[in-house]
N, C-alpha and C. Protein backbone atom coordinates (compact mmCIF):
# COMPACT_ATOMS: atom_id res chain seq x y z
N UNK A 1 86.13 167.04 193.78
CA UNK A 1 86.69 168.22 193.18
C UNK A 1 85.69 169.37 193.36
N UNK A 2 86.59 170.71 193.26
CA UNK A 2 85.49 171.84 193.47
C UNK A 2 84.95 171.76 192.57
N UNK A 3 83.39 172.23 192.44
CA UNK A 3 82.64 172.53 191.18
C UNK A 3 81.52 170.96 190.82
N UNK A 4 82.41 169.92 191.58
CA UNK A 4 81.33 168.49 190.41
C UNK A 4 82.59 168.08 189.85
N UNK A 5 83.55 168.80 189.55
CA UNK A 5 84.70 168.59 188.35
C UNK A 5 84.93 166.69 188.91
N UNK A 6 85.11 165.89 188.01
CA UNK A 6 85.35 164.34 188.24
C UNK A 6 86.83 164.34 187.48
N UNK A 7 87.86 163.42 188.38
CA UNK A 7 88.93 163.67 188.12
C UNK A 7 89.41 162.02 187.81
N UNK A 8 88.35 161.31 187.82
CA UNK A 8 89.17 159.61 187.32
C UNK A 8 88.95 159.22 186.00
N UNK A 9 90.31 158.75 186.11
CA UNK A 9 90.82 158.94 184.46
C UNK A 9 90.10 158.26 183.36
N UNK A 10 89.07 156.85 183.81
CA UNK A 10 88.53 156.64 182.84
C UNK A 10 87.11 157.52 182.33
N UNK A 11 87.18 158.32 182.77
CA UNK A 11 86.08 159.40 182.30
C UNK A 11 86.80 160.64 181.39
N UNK A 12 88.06 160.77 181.36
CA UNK A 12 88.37 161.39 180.65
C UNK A 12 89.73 160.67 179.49
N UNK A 13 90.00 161.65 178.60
CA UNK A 13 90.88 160.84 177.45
C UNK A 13 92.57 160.71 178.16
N UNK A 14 92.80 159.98 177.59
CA UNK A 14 94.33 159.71 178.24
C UNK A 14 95.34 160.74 177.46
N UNK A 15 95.84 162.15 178.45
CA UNK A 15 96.22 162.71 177.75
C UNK A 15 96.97 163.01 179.17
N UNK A 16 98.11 164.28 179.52
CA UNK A 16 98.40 164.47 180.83
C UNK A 16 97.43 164.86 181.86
N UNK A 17 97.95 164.30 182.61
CA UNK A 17 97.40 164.30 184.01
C UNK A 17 97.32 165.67 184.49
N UNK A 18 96.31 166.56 184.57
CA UNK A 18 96.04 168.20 184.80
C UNK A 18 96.26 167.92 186.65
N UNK A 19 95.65 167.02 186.99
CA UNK A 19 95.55 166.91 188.43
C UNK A 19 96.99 166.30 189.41
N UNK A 20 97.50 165.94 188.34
CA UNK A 20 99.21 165.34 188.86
C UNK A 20 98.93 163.99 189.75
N UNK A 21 98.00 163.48 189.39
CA UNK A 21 97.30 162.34 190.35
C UNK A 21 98.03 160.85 190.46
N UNK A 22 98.53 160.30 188.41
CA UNK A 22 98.54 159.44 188.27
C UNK A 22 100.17 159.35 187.34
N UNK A 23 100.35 158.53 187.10
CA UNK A 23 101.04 158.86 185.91
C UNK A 23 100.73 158.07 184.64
N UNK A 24 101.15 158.28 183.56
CA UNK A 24 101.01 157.33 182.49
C UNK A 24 100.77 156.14 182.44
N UNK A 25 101.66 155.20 183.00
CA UNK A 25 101.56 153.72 183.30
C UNK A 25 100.93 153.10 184.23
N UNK A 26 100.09 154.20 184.79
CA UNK A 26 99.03 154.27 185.72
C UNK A 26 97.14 153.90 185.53
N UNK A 27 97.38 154.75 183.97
CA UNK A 27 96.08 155.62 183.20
C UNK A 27 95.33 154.39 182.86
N UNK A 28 94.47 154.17 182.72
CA UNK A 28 93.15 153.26 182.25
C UNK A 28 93.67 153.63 180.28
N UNK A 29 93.59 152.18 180.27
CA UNK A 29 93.73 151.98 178.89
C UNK A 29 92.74 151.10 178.41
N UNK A 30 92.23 151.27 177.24
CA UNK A 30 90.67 150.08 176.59
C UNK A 30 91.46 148.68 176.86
N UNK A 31 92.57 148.34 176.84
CA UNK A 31 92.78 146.68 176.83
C UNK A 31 92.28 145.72 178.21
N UNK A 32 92.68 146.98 179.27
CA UNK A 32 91.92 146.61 180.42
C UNK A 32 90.49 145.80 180.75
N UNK A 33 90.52 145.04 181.03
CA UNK A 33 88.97 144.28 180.70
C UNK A 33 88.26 144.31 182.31
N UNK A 34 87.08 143.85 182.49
CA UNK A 34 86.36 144.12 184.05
C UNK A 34 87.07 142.84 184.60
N UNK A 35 87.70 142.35 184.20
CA UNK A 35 88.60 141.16 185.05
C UNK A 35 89.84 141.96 185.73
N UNK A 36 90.16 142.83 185.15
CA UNK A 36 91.26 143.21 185.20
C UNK A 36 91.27 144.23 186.78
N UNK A 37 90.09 145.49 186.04
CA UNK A 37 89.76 146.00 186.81
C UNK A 37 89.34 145.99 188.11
N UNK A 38 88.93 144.97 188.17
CA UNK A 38 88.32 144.13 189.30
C UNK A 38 89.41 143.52 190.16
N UNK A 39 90.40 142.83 190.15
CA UNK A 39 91.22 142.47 190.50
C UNK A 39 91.90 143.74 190.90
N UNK A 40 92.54 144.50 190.34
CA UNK A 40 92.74 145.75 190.84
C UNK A 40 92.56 146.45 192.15
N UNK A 41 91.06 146.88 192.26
CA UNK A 41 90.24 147.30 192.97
C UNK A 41 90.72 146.35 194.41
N UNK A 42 90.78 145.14 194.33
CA UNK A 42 90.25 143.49 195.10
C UNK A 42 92.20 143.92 195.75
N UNK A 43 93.01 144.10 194.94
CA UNK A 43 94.01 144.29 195.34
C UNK A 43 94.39 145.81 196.28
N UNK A 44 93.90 146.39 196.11
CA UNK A 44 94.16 147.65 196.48
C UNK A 44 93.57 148.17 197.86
N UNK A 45 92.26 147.11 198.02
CA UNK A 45 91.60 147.00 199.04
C UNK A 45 92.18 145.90 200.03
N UNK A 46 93.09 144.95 199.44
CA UNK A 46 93.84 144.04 200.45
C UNK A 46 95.05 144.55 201.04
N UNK A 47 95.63 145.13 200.06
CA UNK A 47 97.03 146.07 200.66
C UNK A 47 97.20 146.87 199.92
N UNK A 48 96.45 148.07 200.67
CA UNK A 48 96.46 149.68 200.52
C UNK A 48 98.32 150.06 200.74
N UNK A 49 98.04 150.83 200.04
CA UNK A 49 99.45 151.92 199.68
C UNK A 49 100.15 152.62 200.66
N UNK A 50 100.48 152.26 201.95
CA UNK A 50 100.42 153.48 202.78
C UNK A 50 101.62 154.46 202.54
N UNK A 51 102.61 154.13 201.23
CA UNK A 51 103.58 154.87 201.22
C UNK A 51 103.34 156.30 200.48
N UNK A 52 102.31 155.81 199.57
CA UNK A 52 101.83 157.47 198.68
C UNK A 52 100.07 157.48 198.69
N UNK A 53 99.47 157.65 200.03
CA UNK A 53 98.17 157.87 200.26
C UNK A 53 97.76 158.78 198.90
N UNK A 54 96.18 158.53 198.26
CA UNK A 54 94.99 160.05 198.49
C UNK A 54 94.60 160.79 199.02
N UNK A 55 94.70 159.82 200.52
CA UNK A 55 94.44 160.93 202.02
C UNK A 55 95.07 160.66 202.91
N UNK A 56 95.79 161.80 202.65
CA UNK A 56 97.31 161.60 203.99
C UNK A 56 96.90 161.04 205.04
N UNK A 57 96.30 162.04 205.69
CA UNK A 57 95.81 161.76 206.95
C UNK A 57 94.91 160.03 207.46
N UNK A 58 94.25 160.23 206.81
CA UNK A 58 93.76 158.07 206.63
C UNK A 58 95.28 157.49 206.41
N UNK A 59 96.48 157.79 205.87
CA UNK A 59 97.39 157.10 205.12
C UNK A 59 97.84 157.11 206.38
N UNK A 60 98.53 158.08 207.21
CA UNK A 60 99.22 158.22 208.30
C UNK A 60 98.52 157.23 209.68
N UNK A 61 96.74 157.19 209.92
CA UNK A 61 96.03 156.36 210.44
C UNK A 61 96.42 155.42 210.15
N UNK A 62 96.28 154.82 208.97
CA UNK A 62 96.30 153.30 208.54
C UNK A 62 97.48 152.49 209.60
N UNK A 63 99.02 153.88 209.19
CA UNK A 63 100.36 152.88 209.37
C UNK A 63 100.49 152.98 210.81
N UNK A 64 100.16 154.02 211.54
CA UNK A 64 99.85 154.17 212.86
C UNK A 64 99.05 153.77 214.07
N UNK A 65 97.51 153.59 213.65
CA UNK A 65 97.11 153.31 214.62
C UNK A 65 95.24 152.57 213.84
N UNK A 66 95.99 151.61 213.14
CA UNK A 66 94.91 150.77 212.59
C UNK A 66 93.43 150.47 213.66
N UNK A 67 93.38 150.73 214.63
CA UNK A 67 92.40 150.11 215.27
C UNK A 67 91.49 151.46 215.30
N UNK A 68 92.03 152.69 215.68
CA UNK A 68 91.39 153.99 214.99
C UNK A 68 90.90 154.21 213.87
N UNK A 69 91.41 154.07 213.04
CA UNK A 69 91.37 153.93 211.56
C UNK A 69 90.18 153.13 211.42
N UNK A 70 90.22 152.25 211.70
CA UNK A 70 89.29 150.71 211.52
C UNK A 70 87.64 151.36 212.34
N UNK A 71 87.72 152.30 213.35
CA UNK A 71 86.63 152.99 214.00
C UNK A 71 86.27 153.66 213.26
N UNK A 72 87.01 154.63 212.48
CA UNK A 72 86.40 155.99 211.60
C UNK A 72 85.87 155.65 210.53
N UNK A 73 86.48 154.28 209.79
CA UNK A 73 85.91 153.97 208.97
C UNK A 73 84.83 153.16 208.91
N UNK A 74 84.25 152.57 209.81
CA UNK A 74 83.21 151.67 210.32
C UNK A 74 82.05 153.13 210.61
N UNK A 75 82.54 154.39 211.21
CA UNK A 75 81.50 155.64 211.21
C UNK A 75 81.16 155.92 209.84
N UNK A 76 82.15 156.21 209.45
CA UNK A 76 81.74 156.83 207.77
C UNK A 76 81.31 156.23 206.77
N UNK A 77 81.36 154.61 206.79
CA UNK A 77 79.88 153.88 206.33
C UNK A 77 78.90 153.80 206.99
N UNK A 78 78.94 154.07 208.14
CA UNK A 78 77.13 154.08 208.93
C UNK A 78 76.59 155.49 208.78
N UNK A 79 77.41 156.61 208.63
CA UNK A 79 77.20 157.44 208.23
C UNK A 79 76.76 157.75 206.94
N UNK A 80 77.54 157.41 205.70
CA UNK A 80 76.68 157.05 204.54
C UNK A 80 75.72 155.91 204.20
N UNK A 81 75.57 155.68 204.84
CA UNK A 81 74.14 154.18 204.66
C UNK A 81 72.82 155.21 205.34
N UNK A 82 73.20 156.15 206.46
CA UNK A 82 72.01 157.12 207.09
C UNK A 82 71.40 157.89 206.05
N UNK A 83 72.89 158.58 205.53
CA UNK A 83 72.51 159.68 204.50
C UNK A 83 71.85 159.01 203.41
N UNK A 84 71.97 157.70 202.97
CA UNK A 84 71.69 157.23 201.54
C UNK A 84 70.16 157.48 201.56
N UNK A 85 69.54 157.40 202.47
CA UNK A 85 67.84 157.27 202.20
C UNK A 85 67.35 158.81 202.89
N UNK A 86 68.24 159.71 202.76
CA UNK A 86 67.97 161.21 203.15
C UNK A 86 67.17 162.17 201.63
């Protein structure tokens, strides 16, 4: 976000969504436990969303031309692993 502004929801109170990001039945609630969360994550990373991306453009890669996709993203962790000790 511009500014620093952090826009994931468990950092802020569950109230509407200013950013139109998520919806309600979406939102991080306390019952959620790191089992939960975790699994989540574990899921989301096995089969990504390609019908309502974060980033179109990766979203449109993904359903299109995975082996591209699979390049840029193999750059942009070697790319942040360079930067990490900058």
């Amino acid at each position: 976000m511009p500014g620093g502004e952090v826009c994931i929801s468990i950092l802020h109170p569950p109230e509407d969504d200013k950013y139109g990001y998520e919806s309600a039945a979406e939102r991080w609630s306390p019952v959620q436990t790191p089992e939960t969360i975790l699994l989540s994550v574990i899921s989301m990373l096995s089969s990504p969303n390609d019908e309502s991306p974060a980033n179109i453009e990766a979203g449109k890669l993904w359903r299109n031309d995975k082996k591209e996709f699979r390049k840029r993203v193999r750059k942009c962790v070697r790319d942040s692993q360079e930067s990490a000790w900058d």
